[in-house]
Every structure is written in structure tokens, then in C-alpha cells.
PDB file of N, CA and C in Angstrom:
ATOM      1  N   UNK A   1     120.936 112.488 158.534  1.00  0.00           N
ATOM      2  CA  UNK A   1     120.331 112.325 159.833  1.00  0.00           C
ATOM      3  C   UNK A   1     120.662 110.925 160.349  1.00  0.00           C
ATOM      4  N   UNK A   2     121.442 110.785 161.764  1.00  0.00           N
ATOM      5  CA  UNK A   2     121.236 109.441 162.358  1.00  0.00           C
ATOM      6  C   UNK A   2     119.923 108.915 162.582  1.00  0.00           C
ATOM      7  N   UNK A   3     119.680 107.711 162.446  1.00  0.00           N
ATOM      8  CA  UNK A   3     118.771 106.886 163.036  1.00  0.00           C
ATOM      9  C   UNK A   3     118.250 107.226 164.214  1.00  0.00           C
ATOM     10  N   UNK A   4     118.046 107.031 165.388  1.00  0.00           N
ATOM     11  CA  UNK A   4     118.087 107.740 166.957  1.00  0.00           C
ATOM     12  C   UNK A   4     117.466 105.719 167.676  1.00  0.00           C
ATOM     13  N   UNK A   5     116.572 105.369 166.703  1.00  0.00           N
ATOM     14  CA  UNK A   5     115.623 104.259 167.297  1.00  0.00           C
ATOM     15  C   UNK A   5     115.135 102.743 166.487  1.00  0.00           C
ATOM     16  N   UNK A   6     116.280 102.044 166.889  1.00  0.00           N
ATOM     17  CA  UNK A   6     115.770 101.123 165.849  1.00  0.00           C
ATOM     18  C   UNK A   6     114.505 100.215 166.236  1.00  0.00           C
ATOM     19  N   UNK A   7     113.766  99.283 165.254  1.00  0.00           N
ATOM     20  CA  UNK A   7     112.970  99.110 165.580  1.00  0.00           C
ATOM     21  C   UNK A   7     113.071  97.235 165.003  1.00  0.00           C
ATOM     22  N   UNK A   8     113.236  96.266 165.974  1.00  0.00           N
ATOM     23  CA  UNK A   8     113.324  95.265 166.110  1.00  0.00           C
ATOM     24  C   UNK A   8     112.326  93.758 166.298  1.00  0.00           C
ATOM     25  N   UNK A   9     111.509  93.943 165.912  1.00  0.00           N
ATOM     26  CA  UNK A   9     110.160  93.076 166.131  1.00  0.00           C
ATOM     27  C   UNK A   9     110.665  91.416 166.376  1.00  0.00           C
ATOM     28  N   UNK A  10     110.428  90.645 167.228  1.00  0.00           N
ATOM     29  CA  UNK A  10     110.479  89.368 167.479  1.00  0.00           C
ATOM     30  C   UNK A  10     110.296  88.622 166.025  1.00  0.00           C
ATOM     31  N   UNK A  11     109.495  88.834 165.509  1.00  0.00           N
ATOM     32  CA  UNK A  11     108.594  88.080 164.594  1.00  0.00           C
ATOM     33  C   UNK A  11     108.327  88.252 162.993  1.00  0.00           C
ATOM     34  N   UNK A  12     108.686  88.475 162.153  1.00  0.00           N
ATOM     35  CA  UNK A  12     108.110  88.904 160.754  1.00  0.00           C
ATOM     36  C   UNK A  12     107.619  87.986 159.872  1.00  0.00           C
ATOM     37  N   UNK A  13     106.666  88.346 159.574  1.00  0.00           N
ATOM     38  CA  UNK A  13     106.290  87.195 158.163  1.00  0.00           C
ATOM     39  C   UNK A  13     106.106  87.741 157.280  1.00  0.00           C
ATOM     40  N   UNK A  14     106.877  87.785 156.002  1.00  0.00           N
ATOM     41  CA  UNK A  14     106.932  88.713 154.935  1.00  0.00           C
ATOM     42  C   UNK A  14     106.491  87.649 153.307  1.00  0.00           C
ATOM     43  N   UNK A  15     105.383  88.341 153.176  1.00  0.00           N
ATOM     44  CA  UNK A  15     104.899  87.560 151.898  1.00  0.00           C
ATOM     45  C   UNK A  15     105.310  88.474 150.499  1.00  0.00           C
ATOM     46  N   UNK A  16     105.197  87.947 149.215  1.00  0.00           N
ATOM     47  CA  UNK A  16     105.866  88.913 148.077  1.00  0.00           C
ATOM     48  C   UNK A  16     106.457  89.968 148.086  1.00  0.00           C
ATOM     49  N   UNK A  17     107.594  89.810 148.785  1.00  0.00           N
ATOM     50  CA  UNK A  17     108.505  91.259 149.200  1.00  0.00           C
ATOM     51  C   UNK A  17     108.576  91.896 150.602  1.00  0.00           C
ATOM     52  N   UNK A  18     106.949  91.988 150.721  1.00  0.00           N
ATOM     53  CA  UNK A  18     106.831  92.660 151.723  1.00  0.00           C
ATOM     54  C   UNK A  18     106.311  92.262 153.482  1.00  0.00           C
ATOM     55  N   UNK A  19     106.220  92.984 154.197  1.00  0.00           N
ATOM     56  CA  UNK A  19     106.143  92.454 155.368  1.00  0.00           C
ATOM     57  C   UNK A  19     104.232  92.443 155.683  1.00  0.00           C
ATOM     58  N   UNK A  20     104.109  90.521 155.966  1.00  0.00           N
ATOM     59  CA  UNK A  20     102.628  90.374 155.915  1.00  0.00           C
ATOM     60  C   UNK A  20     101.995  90.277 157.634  1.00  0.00           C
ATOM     61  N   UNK A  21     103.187  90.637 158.499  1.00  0.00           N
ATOM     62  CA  UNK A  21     102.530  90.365 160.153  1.00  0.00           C
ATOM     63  C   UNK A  21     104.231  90.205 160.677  1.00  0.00           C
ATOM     64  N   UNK A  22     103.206  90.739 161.860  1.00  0.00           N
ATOM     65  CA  UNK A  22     104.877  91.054 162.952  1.00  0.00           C
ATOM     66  C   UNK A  22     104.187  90.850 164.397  1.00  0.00           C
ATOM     67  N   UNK A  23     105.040  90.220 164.472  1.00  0.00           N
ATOM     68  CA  UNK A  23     104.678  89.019 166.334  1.00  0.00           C
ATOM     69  C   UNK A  23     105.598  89.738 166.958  1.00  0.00           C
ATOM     70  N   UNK A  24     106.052  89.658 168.670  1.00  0.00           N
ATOM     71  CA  UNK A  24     106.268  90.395 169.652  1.00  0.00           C
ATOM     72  C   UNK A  24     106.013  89.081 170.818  1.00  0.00           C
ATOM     73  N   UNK A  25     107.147  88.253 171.078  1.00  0.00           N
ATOM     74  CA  UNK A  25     107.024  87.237 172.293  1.00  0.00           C
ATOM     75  C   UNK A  25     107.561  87.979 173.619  1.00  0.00           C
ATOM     76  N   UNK A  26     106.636  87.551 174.932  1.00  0.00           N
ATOM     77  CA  UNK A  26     106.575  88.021 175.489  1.00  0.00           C
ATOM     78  C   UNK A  26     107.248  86.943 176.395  1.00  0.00           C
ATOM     79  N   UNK A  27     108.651  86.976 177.232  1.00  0.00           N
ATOM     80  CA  UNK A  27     108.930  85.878 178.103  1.00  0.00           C
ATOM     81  C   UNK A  27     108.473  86.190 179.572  1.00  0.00           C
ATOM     82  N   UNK A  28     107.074  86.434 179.665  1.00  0.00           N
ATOM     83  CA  UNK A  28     106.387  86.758 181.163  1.00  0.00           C
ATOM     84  C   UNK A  28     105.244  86.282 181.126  1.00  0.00           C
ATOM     85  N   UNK A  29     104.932  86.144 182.153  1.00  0.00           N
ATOM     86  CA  UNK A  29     103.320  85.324 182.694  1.00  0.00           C
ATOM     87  C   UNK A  29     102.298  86.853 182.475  1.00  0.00           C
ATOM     88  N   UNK A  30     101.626  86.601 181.693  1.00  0.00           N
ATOM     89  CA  UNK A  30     100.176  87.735 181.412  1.00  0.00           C
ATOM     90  C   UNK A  30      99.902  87.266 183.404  1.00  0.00           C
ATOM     91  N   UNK A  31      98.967  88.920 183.724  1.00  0.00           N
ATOM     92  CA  UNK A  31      98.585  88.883 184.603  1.00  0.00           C
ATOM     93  C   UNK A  31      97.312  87.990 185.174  1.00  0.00           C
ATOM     94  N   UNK A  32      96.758  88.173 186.549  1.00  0.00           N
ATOM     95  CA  UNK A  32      95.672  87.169 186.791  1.00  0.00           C
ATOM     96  C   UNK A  32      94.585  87.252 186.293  1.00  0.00           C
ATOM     97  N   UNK A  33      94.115  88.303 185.194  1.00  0.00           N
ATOM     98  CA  UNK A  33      93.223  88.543 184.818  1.00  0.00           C
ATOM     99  C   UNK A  33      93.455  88.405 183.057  1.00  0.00           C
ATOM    100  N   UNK A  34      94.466  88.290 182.797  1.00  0.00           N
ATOM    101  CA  UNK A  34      95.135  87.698 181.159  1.00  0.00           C
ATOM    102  C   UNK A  34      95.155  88.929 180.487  1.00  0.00           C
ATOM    103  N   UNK A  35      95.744  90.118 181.494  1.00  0.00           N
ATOM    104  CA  UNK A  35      96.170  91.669 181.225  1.00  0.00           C
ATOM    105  C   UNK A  35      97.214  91.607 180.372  1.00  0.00           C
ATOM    106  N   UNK A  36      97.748  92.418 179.345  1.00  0.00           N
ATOM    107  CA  UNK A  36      98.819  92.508 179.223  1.00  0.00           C
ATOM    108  C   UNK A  36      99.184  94.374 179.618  1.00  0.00           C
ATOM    109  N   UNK A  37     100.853  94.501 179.851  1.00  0.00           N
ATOM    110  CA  UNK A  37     101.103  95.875 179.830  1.00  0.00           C
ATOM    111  C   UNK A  37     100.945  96.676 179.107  1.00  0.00           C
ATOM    112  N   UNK A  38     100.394  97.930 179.350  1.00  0.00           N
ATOM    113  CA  UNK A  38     100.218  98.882 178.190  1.00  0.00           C
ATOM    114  C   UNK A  38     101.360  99.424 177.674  1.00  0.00           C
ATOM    115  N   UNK A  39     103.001  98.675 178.153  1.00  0.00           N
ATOM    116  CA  UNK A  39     103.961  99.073 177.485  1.00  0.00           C
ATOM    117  C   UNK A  39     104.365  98.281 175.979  1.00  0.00           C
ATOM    118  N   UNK A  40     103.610  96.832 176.433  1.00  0.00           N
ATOM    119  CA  UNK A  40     104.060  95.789 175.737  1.00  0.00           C
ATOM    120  C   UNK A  40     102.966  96.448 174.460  1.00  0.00           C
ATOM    121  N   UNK A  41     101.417  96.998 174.779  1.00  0.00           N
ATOM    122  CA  UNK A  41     100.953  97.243 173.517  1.00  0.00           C
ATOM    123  C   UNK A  41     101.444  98.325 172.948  1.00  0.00           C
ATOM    124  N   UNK A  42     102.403  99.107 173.736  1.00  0.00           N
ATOM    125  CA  UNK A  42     102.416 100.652 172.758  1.00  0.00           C
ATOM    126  C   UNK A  42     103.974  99.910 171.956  1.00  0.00           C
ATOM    127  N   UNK A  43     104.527  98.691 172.289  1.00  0.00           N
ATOM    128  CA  UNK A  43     105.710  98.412 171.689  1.00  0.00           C
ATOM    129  C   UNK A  43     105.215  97.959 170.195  1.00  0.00           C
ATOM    130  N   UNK A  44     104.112  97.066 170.246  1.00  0.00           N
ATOM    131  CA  UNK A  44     103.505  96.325 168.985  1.00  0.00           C
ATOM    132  C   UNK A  44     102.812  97.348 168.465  1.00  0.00           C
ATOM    133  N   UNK A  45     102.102  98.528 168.809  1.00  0.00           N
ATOM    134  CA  UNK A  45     101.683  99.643 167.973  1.00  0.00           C
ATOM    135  C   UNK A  45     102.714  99.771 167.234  1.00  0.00           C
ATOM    136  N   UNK A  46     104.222 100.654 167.775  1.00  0.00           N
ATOM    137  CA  UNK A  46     104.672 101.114 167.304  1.00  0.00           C
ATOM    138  C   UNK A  46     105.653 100.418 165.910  1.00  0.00           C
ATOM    139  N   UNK A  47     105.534  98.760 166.225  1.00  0.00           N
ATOM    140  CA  UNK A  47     105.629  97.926 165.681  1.00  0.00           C
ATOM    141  C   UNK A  47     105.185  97.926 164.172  1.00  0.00           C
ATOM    142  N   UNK A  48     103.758  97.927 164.118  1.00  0.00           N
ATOM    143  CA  UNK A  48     102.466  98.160 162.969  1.00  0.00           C
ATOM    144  C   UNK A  48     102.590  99.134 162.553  1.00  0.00           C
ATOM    145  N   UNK A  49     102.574 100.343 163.319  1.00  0.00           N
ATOM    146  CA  UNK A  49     102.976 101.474 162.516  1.00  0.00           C
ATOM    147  C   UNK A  49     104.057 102.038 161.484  1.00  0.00           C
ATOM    148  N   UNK A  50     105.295 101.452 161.717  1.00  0.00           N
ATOM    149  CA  UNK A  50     106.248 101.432 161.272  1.00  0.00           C
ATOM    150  C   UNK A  50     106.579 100.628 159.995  1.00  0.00           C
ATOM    151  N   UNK A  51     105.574  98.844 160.018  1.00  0.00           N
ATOM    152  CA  UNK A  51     106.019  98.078 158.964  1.00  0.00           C
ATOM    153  C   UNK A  51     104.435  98.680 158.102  1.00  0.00           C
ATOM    154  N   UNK A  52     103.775  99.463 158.481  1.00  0.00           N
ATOM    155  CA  UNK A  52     102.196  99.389 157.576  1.00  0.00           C
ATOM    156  C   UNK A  52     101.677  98.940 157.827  1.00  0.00           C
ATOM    157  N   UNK A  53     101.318  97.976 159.316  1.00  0.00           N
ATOM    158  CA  UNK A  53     100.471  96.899 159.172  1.00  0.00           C
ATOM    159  C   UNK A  53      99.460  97.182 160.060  1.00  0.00           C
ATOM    160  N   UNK A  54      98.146  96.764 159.720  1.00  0.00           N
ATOM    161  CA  UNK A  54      96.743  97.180 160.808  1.00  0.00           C
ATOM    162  C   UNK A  54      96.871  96.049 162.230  1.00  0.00           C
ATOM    163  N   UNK A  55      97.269  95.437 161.656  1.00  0.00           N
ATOM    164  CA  UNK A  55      97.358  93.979 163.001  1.00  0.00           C
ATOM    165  C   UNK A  55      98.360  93.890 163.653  1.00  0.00           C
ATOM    166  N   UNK A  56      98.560  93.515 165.050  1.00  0.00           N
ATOM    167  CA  UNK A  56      99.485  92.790 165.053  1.00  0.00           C
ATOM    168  C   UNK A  56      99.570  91.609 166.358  1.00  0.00           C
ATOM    169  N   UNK A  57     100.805  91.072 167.129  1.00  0.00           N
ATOM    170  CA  UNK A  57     100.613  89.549 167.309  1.00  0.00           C
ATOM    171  C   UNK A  57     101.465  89.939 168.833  1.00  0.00           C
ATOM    172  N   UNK A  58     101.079  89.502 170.112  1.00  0.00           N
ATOM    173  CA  UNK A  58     101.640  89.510 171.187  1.00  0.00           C
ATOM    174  C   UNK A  58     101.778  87.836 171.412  1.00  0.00           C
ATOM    175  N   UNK A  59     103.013  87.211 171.796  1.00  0.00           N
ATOM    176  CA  UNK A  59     102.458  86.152 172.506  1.00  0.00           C
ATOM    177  C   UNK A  59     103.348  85.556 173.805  1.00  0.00           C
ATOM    178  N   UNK A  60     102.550  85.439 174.675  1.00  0.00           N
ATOM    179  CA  UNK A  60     102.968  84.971 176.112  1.00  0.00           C
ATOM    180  C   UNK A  60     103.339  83.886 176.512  1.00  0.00           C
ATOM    181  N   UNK A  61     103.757  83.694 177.335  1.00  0.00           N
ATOM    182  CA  UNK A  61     103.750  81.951 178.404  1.00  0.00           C
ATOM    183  C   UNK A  61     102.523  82.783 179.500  1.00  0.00           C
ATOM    184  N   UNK A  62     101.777  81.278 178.965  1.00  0.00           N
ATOM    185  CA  UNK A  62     100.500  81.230 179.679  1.00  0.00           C
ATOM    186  C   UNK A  62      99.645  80.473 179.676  1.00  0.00           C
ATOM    187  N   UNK A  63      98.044  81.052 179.340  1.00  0.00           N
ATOM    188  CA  UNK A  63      97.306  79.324 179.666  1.00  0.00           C
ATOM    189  C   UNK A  63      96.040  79.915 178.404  1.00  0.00           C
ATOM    190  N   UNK A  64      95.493  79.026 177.416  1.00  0.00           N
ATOM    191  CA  UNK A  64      95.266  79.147 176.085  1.00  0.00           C
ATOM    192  C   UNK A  64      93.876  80.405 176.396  1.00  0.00           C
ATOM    193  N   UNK A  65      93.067  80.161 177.476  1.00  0.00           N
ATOM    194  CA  UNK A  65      91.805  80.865 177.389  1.00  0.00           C
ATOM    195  C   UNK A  65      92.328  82.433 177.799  1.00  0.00           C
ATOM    196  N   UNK A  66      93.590  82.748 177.589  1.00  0.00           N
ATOM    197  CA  UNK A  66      93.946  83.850 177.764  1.00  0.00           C
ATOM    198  C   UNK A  66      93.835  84.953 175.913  1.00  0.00           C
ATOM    199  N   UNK A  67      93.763  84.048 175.234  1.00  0.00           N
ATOM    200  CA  UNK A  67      93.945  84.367 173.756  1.00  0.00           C
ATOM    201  C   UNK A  67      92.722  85.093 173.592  1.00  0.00           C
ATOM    202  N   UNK A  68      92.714  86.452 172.903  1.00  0.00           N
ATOM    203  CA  UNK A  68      91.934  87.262 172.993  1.00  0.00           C
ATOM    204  C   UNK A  68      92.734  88.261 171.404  1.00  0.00           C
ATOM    205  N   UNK A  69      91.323  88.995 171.248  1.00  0.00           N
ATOM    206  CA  UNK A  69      91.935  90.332 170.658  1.00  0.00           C
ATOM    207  C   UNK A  69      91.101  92.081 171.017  1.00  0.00           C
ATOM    208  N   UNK A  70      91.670  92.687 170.396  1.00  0.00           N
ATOM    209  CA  UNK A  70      91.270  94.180 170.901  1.00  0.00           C
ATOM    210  C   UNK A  70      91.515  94.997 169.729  1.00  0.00           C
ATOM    211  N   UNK A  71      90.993  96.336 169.526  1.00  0.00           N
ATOM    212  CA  UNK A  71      91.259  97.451 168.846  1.00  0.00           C
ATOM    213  C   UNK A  71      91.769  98.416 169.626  1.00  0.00           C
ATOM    214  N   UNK A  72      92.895  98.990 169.193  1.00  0.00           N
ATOM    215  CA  UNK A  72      93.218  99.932 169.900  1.00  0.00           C
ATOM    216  C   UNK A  72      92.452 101.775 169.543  1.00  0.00           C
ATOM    217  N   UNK A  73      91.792 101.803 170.273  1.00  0.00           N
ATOM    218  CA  UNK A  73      90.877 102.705 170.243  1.00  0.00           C
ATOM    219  C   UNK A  73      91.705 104.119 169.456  1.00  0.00           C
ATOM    220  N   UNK A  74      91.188 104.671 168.504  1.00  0.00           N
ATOM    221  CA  UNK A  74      91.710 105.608 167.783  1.00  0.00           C
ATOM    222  C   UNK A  74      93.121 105.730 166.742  1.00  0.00           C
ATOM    223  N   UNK A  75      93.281 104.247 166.940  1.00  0.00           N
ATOM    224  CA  UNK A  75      94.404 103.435 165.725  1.00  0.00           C
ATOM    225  C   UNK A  75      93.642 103.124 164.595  1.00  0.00           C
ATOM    226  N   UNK A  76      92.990 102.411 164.650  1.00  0.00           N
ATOM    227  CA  UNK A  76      92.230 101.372 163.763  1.00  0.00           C
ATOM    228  C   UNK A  76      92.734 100.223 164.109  1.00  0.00           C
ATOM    229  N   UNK A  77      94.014 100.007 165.172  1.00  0.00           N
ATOM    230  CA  UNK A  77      94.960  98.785 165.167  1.00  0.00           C
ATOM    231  C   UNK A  77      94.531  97.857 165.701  1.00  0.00           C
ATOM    232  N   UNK A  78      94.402  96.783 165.362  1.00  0.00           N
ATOM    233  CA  UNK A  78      93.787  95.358 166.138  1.00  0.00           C
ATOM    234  C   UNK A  78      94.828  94.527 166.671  1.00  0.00           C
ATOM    235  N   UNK A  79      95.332  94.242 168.082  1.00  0.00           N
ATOM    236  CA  UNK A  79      96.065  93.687 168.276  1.00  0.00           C
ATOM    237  C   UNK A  79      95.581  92.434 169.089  1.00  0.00           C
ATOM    238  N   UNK A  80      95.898  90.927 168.666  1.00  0.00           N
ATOM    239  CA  UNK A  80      95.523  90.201 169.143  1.00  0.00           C
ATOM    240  C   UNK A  80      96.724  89.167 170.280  1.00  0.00           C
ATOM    241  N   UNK A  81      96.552  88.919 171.163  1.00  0.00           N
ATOM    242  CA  UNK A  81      97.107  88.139 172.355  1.00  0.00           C
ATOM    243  C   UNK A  81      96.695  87.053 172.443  1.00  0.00           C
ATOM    244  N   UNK A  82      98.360  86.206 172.384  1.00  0.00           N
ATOM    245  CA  UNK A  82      98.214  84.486 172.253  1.00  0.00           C
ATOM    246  C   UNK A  82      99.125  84.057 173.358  1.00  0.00           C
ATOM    247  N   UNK A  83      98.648  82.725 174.070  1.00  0.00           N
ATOM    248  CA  UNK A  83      99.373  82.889 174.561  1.00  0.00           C
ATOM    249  C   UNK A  83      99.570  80.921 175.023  1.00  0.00           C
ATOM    250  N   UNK A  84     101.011  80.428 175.238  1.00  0.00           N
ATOM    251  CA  UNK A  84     101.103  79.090 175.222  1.00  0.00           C
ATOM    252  C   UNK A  84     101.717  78.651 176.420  1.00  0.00           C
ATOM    253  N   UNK A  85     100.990  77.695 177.044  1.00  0.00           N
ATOM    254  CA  UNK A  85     101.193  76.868 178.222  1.00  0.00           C
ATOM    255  C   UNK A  85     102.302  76.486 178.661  1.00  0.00           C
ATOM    256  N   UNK A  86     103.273  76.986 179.072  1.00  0.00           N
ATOM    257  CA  UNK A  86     104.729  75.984 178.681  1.00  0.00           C
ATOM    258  C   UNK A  86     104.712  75.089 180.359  1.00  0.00           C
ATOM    259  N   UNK A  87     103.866  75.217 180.785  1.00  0.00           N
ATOM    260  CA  UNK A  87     103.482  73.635 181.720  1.00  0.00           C
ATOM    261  C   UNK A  87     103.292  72.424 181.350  1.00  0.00           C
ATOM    262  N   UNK A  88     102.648  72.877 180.049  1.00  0.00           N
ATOM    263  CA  UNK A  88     101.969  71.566 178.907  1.00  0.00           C
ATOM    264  C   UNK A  88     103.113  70.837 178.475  1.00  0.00           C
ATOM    265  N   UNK A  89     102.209  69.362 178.749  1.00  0.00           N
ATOM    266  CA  UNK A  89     103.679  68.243 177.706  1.00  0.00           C
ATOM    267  C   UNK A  89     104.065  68.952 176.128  1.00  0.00           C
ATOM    268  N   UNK A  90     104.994  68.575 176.267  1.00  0.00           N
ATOM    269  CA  UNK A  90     105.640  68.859 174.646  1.00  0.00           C
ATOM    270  C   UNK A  90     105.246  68.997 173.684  1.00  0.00           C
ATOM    271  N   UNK A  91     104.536  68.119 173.436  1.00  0.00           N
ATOM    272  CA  UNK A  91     103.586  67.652 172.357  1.00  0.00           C
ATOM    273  C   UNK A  91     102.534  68.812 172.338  1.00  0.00           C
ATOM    274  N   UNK A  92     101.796  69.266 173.466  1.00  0.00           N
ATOM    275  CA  UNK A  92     100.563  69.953 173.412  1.00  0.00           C
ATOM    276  C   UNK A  92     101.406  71.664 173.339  1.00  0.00           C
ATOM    277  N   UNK A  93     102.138  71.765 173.580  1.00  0.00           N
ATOM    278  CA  UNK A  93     102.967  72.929 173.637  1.00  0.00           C
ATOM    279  C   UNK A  93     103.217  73.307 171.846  1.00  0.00           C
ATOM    280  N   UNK A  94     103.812  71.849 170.917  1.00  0.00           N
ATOM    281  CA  UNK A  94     104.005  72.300 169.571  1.00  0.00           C
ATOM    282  C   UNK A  94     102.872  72.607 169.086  1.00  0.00           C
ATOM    283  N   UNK A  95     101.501  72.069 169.518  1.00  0.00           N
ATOM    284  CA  UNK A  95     100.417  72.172 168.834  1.00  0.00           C
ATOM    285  C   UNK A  95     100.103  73.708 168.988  1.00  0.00           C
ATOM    286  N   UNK A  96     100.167  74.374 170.383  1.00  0.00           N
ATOM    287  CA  UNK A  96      99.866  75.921 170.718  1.00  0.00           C
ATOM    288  C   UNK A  96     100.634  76.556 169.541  1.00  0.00           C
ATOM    289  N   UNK A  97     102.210  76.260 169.611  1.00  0.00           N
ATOM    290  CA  UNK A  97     102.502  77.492 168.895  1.00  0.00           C
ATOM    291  C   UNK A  97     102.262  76.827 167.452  1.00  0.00           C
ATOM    292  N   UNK A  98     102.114  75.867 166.847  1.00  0.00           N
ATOM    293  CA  UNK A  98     101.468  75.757 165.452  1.00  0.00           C
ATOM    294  C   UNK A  98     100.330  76.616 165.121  1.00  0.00           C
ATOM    295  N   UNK A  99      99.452  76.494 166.235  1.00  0.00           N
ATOM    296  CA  UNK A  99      97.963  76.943 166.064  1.00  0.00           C
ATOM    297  C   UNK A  99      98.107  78.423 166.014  1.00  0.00           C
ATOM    298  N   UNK A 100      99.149  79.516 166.866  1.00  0.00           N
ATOM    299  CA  UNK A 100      99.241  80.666 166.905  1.00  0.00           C
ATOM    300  C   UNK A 100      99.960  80.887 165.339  1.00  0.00           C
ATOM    301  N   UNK A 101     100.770  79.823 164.923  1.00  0.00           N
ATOM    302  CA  UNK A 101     101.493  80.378 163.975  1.00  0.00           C
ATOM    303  C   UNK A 101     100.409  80.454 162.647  1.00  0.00           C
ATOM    304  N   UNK A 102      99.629  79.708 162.477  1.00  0.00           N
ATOM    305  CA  UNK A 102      98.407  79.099 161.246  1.00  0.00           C
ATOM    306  C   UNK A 102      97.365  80.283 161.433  1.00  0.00           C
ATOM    307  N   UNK A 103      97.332  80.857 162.902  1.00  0.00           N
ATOM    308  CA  UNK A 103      96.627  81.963 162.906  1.00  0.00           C
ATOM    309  C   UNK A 103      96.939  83.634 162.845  1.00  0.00           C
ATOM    310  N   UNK A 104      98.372  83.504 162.791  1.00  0.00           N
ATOM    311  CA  UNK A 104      98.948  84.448 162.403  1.00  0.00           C
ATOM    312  C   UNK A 104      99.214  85.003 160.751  1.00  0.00           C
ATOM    313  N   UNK A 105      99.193  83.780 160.169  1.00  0.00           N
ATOM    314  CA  UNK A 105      99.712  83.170 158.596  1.00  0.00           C
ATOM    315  C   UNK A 105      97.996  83.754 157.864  1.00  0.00           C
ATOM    316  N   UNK A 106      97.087  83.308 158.765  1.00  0.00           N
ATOM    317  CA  UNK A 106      95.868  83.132 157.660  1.00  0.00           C
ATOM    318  C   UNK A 106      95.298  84.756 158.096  1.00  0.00           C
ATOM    319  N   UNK A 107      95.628  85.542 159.327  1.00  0.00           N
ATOM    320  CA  UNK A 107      95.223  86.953 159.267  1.00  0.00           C
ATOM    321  C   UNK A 107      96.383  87.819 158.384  1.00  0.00           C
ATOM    322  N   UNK A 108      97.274  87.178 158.049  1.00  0.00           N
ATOM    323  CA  UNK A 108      98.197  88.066 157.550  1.00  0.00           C
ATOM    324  C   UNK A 108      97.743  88.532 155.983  1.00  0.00           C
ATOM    325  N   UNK A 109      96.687  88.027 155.362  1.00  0.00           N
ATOM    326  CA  UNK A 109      96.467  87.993 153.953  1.00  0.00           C
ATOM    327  C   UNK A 109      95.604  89.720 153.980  1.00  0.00           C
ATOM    328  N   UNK A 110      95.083  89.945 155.151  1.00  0.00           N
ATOM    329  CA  UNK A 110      94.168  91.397 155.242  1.00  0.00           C
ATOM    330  C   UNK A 110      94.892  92.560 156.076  1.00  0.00           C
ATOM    331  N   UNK A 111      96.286  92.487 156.042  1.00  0.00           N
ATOM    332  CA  UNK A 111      97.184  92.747 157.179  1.00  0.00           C
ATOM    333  C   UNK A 111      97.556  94.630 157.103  1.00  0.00           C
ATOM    334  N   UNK A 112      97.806  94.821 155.636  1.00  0.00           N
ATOM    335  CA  UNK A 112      98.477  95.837 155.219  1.00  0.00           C
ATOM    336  C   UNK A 112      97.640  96.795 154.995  1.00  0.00           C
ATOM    337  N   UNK A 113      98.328  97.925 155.595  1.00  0.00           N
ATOM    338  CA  UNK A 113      97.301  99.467 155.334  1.00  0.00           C
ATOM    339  C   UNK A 113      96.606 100.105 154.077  1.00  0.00           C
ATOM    340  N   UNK A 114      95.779 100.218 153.714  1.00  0.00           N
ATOM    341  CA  UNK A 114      95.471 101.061 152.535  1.00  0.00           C
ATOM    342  C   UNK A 114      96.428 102.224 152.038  1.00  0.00           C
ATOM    343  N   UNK A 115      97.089 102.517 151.074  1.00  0.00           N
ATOM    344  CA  UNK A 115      97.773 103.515 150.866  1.00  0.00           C
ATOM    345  C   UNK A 115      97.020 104.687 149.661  1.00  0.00           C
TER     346      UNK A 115
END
């Protein structure tokens, strides 16, 4: 059987072998209300579904009080939205994506599905 769909995630962080969290950068401004598309979440579902993982990681150019998370109702999937200022001086910009990355790193330890 060919393949038909590969599946490419922005992001992986793979601890003892396996894959511990998978990010999904978004190069667009979240909406005025710090919406994201319901295409962008069915991309990171399909994301989680695929590596095993209950979580997973959207992140935007945007402005920090946009950072939020959600369950996707009848997944179990929790997908959380980060998102970094790139208006911000330099400096405050490395600190965003440090802080997304330290918070990506320390949810990744509860990440993987029950089998």
C-alpha cells in the first residue's frame, strides 16, 4: 500500500526513543479575540493522534495573554495555544519562546496515551 498522507509536525520532542510532544507554529496573527482556526486544531489533532500523544502545542505571533488551553471535546485531547510577541525587543521575544519551550518540555513527561 502507498502512503496517500504524510504527516509532518513543526515540532517534536522525543524523550527515550520515543516521541514526548509535538508543536505546530503558526506564521499568522491569532484572531481579535485570540481564536485560533478550527483547521489549525484539526491539523494538531491529527498530529496527536498519529504520534500517541494526549497533548499537543500550537504557537502563534502574537501577544502573551493570548496563551490558553482547551480539551477537545470527545478526544480526551488537550491542546494548548502559545503565542509570542514578535513586536517585542529581542531579548523579551527569547524569553517567550524559552518559556513556551520549558512549558512544553515539563508537560511532555504526562504526554503519551495509555496503551
Amino acid at each position: 500500500m502507498v502512503a496517500r498522507l504524510s504527516i509532518k509536525p513543526d515540532l517534536v520532542l522525543e524523550r527515550s526513543g520515543g516521541v514526548a510532544a509535538v508543536a505546530d507554529t503558526k506564521y499568522k496573527l491569532l484572531d481579535e479575540n485570540g481564536k485560533i482556526p478550527n483547521a489549525d486544531a484539526y491539523q494538531l489533532v491529527t498530529y496527536c493522534a498519529r504520534l500517541g500523544l494526549v497533548e499537543g502545542h500550537l504557537i502563534y505571533a502574537g501577544d502573551n495573554r493570548a496563551s490558553y488551553s482547551f480539551t477537545v471535546i470527545g478526544t480526551g485531547l488537550r491542546l494548548h495555544v502559545h503565542a509570542v510577541d514578535l513586536r517585542a525587543a529581542v531579548e523579551v521575544i527569547e524569553t517567550q519562546v524559552r518559556d513556551i519551550g520549558e512549558a512544553i518540555a515539563t508537560l511532555a513527561g504526562t504526554n503519551a496515551r495509555a496503551s
